[in-house]
N, C-alpha and C. Protein backbone atom coordinates (compact mmCIF):
# COMPACT_ATOMS: atom_id res chain seq x y z
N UNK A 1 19.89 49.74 -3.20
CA UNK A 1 20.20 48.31 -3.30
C UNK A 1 21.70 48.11 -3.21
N UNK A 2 21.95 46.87 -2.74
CA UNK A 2 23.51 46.31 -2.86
C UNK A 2 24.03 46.16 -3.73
N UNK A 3 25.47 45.63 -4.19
CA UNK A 3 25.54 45.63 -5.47
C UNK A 3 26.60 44.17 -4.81
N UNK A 4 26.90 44.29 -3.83
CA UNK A 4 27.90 42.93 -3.67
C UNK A 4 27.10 41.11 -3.96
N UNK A 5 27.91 40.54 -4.40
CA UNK A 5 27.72 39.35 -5.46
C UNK A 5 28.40 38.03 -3.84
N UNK A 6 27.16 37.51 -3.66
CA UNK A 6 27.49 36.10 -3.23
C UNK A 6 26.87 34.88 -4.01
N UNK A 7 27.41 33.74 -4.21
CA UNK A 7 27.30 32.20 -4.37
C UNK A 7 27.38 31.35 -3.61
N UNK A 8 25.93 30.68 -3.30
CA UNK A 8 25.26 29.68 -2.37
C UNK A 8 25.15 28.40 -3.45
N UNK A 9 25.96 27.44 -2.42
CA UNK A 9 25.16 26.04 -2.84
C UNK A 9 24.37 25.50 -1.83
N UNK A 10 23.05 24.89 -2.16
CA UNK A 10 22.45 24.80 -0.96
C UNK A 10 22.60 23.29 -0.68
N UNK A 11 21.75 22.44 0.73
CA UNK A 11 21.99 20.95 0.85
C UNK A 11 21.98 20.34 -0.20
N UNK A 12 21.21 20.68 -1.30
CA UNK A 12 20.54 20.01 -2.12
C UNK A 12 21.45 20.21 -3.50
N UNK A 13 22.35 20.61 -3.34
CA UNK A 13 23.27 20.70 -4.60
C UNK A 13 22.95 22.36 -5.70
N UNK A 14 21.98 22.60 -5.34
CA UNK A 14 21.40 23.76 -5.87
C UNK A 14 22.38 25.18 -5.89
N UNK A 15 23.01 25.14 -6.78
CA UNK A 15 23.98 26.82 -6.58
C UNK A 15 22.91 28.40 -7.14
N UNK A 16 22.47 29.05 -6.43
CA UNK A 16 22.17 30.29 -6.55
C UNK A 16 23.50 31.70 -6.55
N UNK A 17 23.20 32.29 -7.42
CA UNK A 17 24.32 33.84 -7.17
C UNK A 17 23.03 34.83 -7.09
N UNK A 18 23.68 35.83 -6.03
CA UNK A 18 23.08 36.68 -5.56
C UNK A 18 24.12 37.65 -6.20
N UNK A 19 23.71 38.83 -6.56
CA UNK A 19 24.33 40.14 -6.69
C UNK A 19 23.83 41.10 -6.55
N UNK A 20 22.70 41.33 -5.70
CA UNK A 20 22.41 42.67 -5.17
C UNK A 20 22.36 43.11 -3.43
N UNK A 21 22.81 42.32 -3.42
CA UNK A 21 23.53 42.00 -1.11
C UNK A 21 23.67 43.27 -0.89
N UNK A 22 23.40 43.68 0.28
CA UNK A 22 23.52 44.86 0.90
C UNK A 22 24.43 44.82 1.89
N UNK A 23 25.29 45.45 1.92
CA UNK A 23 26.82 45.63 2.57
C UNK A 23 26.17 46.04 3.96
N UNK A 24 26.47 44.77 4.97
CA UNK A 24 26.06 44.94 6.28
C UNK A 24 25.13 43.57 6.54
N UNK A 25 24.63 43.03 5.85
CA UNK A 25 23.80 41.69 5.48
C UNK A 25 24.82 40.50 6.03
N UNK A 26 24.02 39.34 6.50
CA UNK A 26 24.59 38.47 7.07
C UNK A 26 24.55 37.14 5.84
N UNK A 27 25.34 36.66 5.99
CA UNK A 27 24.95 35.00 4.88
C UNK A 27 23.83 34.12 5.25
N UNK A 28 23.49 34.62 6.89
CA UNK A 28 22.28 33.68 6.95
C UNK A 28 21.40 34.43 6.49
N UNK A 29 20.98 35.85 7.16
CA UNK A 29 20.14 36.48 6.31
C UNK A 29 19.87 36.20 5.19
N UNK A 30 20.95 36.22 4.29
CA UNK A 30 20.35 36.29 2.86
C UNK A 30 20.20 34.65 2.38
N UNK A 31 20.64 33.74 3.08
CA UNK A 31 19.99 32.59 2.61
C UNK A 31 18.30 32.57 3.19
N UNK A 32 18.16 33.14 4.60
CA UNK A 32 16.55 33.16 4.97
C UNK A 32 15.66 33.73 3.99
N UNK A 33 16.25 34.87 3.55
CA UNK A 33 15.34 35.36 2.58
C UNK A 33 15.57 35.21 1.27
N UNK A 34 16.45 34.09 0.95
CA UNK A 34 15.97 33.91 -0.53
C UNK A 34 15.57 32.04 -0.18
N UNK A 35 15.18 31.77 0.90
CA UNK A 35 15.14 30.30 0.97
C UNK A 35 16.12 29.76 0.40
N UNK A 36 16.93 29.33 1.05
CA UNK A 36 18.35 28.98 0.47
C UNK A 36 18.12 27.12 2.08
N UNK A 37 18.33 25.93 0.95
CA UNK A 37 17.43 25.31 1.91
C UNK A 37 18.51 24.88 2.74
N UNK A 38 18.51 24.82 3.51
CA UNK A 38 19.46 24.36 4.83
C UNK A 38 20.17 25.55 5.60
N UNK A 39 19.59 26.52 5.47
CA UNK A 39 19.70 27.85 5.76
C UNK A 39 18.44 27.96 6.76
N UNK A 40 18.86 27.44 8.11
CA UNK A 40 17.66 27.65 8.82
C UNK A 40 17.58 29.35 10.09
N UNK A 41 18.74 29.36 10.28
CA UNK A 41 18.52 30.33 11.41
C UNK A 41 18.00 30.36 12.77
N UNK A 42 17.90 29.42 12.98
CA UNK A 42 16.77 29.21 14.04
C UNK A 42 17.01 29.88 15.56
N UNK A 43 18.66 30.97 15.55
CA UNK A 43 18.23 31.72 16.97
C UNK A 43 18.40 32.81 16.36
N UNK A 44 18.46 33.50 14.86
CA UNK A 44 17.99 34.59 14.52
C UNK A 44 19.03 35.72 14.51
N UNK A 45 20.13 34.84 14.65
CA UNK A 45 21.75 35.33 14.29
C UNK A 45 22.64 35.31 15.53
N UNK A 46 22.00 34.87 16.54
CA UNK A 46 22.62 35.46 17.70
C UNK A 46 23.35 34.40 17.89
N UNK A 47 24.47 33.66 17.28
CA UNK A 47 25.87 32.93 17.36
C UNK A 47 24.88 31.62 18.63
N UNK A 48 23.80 31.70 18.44
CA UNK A 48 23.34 30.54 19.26
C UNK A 48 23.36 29.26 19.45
N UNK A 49 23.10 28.47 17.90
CA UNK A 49 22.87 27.60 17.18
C UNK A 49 23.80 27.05 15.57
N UNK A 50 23.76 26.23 15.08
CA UNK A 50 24.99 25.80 14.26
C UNK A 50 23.75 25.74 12.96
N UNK A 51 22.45 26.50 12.82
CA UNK A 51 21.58 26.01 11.59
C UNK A 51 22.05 26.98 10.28
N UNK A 52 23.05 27.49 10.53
CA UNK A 52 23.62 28.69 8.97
C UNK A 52 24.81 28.29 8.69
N UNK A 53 25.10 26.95 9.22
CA UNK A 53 26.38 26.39 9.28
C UNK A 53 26.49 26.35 7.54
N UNK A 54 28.10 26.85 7.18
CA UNK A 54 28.08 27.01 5.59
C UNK A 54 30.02 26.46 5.52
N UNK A 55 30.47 26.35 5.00
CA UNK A 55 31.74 25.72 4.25
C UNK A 55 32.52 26.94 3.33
N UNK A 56 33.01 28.05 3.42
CA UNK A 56 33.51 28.79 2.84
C UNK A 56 34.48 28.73 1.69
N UNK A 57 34.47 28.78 0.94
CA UNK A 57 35.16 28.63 -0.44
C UNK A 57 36.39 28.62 0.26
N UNK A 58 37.84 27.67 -0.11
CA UNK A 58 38.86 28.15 0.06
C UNK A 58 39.75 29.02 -0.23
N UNK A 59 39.47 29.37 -1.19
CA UNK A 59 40.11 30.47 -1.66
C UNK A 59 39.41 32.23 -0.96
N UNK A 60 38.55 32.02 -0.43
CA UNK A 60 37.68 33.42 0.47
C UNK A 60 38.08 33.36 1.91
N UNK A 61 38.24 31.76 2.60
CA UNK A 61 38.49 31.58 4.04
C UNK A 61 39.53 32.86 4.71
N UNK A 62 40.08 32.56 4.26
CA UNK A 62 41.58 33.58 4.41
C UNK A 62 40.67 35.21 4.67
N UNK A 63 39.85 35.55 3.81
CA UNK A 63 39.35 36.93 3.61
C UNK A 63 37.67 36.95 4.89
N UNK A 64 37.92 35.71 5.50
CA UNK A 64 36.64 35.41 6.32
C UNK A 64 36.93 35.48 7.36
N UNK A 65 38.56 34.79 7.63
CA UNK A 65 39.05 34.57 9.14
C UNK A 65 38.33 33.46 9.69
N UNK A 66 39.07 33.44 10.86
CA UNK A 66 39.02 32.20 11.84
C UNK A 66 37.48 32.21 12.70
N UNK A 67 36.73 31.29 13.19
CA UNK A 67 35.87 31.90 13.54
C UNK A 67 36.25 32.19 15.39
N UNK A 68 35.80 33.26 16.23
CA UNK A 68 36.30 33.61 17.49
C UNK A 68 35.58 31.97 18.37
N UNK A 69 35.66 32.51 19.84
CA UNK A 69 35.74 31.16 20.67
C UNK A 69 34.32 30.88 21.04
N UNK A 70 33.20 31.09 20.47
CA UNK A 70 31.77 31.86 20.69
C UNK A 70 31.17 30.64 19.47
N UNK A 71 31.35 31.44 18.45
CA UNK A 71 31.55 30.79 17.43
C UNK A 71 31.95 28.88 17.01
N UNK A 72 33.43 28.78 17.72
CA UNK A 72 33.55 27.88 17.55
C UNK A 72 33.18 26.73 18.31
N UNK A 73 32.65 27.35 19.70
CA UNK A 73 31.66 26.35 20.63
C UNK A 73 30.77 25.79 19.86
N UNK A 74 29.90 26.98 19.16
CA UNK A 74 28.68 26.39 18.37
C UNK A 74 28.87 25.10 17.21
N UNK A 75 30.11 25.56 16.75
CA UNK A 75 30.51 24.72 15.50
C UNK A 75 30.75 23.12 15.93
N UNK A 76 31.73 23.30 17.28
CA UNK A 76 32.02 22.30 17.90
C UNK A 76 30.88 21.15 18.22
N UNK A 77 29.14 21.85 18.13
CA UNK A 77 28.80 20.85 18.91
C UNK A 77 28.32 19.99 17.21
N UNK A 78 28.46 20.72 16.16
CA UNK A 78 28.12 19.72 14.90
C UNK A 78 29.73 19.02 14.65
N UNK A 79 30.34 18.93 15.12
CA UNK A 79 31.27 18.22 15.08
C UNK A 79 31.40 17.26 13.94
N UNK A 80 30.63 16.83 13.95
CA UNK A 80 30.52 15.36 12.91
C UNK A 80 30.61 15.94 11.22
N UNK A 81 29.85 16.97 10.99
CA UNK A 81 29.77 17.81 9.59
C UNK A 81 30.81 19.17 9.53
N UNK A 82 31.33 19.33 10.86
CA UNK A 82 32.39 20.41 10.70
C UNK A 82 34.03 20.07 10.20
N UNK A 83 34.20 21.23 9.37
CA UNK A 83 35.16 20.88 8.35
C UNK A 83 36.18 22.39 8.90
N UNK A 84 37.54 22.19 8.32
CA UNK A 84 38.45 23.15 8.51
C UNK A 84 38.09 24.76 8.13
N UNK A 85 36.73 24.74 6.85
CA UNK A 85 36.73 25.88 6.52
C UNK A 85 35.03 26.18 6.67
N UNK A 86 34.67 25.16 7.84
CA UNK A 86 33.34 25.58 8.61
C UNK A 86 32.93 27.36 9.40
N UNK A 87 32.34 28.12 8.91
CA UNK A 87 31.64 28.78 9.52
C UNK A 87 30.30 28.95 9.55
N UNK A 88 29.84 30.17 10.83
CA UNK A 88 27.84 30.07 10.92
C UNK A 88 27.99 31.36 9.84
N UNK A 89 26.91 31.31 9.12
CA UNK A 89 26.60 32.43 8.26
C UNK A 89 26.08 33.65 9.09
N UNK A 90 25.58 33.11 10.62
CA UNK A 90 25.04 34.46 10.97
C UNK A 90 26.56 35.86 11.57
N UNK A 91 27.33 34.96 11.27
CA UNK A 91 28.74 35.56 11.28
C UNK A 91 29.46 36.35 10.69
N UNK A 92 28.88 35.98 9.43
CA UNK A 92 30.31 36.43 8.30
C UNK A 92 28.91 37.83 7.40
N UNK A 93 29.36 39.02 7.88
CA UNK A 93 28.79 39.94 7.30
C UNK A 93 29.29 40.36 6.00
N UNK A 94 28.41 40.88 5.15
CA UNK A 94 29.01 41.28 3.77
C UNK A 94 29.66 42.33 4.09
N UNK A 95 30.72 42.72 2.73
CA UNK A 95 31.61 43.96 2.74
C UNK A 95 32.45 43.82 1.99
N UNK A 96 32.84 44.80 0.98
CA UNK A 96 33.19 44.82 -0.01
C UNK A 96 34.67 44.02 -0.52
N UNK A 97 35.09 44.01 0.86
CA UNK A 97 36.35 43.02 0.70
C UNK A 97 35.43 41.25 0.75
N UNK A 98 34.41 41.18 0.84
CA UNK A 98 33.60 40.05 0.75
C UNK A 98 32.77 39.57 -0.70
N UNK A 99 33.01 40.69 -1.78
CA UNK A 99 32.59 40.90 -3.06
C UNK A 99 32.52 39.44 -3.53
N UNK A 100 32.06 38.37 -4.08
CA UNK A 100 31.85 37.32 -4.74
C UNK A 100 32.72 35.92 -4.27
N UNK A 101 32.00 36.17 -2.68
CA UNK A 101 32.36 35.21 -2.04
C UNK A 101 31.71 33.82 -2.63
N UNK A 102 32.05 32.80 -2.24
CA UNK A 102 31.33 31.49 -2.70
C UNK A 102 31.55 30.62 -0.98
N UNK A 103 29.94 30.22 -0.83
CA UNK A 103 30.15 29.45 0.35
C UNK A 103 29.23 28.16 -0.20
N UNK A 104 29.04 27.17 0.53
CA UNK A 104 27.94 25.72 0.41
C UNK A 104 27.20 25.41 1.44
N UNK A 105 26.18 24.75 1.76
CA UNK A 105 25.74 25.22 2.80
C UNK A 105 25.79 23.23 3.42
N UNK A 106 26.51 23.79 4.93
CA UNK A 106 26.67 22.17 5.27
C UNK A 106 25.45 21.29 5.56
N UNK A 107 25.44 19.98 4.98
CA UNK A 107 24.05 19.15 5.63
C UNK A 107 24.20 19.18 7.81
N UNK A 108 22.46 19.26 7.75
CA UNK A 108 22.41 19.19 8.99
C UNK A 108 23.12 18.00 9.66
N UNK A 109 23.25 18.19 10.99
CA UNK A 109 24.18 17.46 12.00
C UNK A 109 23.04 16.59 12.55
N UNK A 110 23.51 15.46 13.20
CA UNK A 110 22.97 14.39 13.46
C UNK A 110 23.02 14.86 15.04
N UNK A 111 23.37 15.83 15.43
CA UNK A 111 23.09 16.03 17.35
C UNK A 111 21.52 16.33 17.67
């Protein structure tokens, strides 16, 4: 088992902590499998779609980075709910420099 520690708020205001993440695990992943609601996934990580779209703690962004130009196409097309410290969860893999990250998970986009 993992031992790395993430914190989800979901659409719904709902904050869950996880602390047993497995180093290599995606943020969407682990919102799919703990139903984390607005955590949809829907192309299954492949930087397709904007449904793991999450808001990264500011204080972690910095330790998350920018997202590449792939990435920010996708982000671009929720435009309307994308924020400065917008990334897709199927992005941001765990790792120990990722230890008790805190992200929120953005309401869906009106596109």
């Amino acid at each position: 088992m993992g031992n790395l520690k993430v914190t989800m708020t979901d659409v719904e205001g709902a904050t869950q902590t996880f602390d047993d993440v497995e180093e290599g695990m995606s943020l969407m992943e682990l919102g799919k499998l703990h139903g984390v609601a607005g955590i949809m996934g829907d192309c299954g990580g492949g930087c397709a779609c904007a449904t793991c779209h999450v808001y990264v703690a500011e204080d972690w962004f910095a330790k998350v980075g920018e997202p590449d130009d792939i990435e920010f196409a996708m982000l671009d097309m929720v435009a309307d709910v994308m924020k400065d410290n917008s990334r897709l969860g199927c992005q941001i893999k765990m790792s120990p420099e990722l230890d008790g990250i805190e992200v929120t998970v953005a309401p869906a986009s009106s596109y």
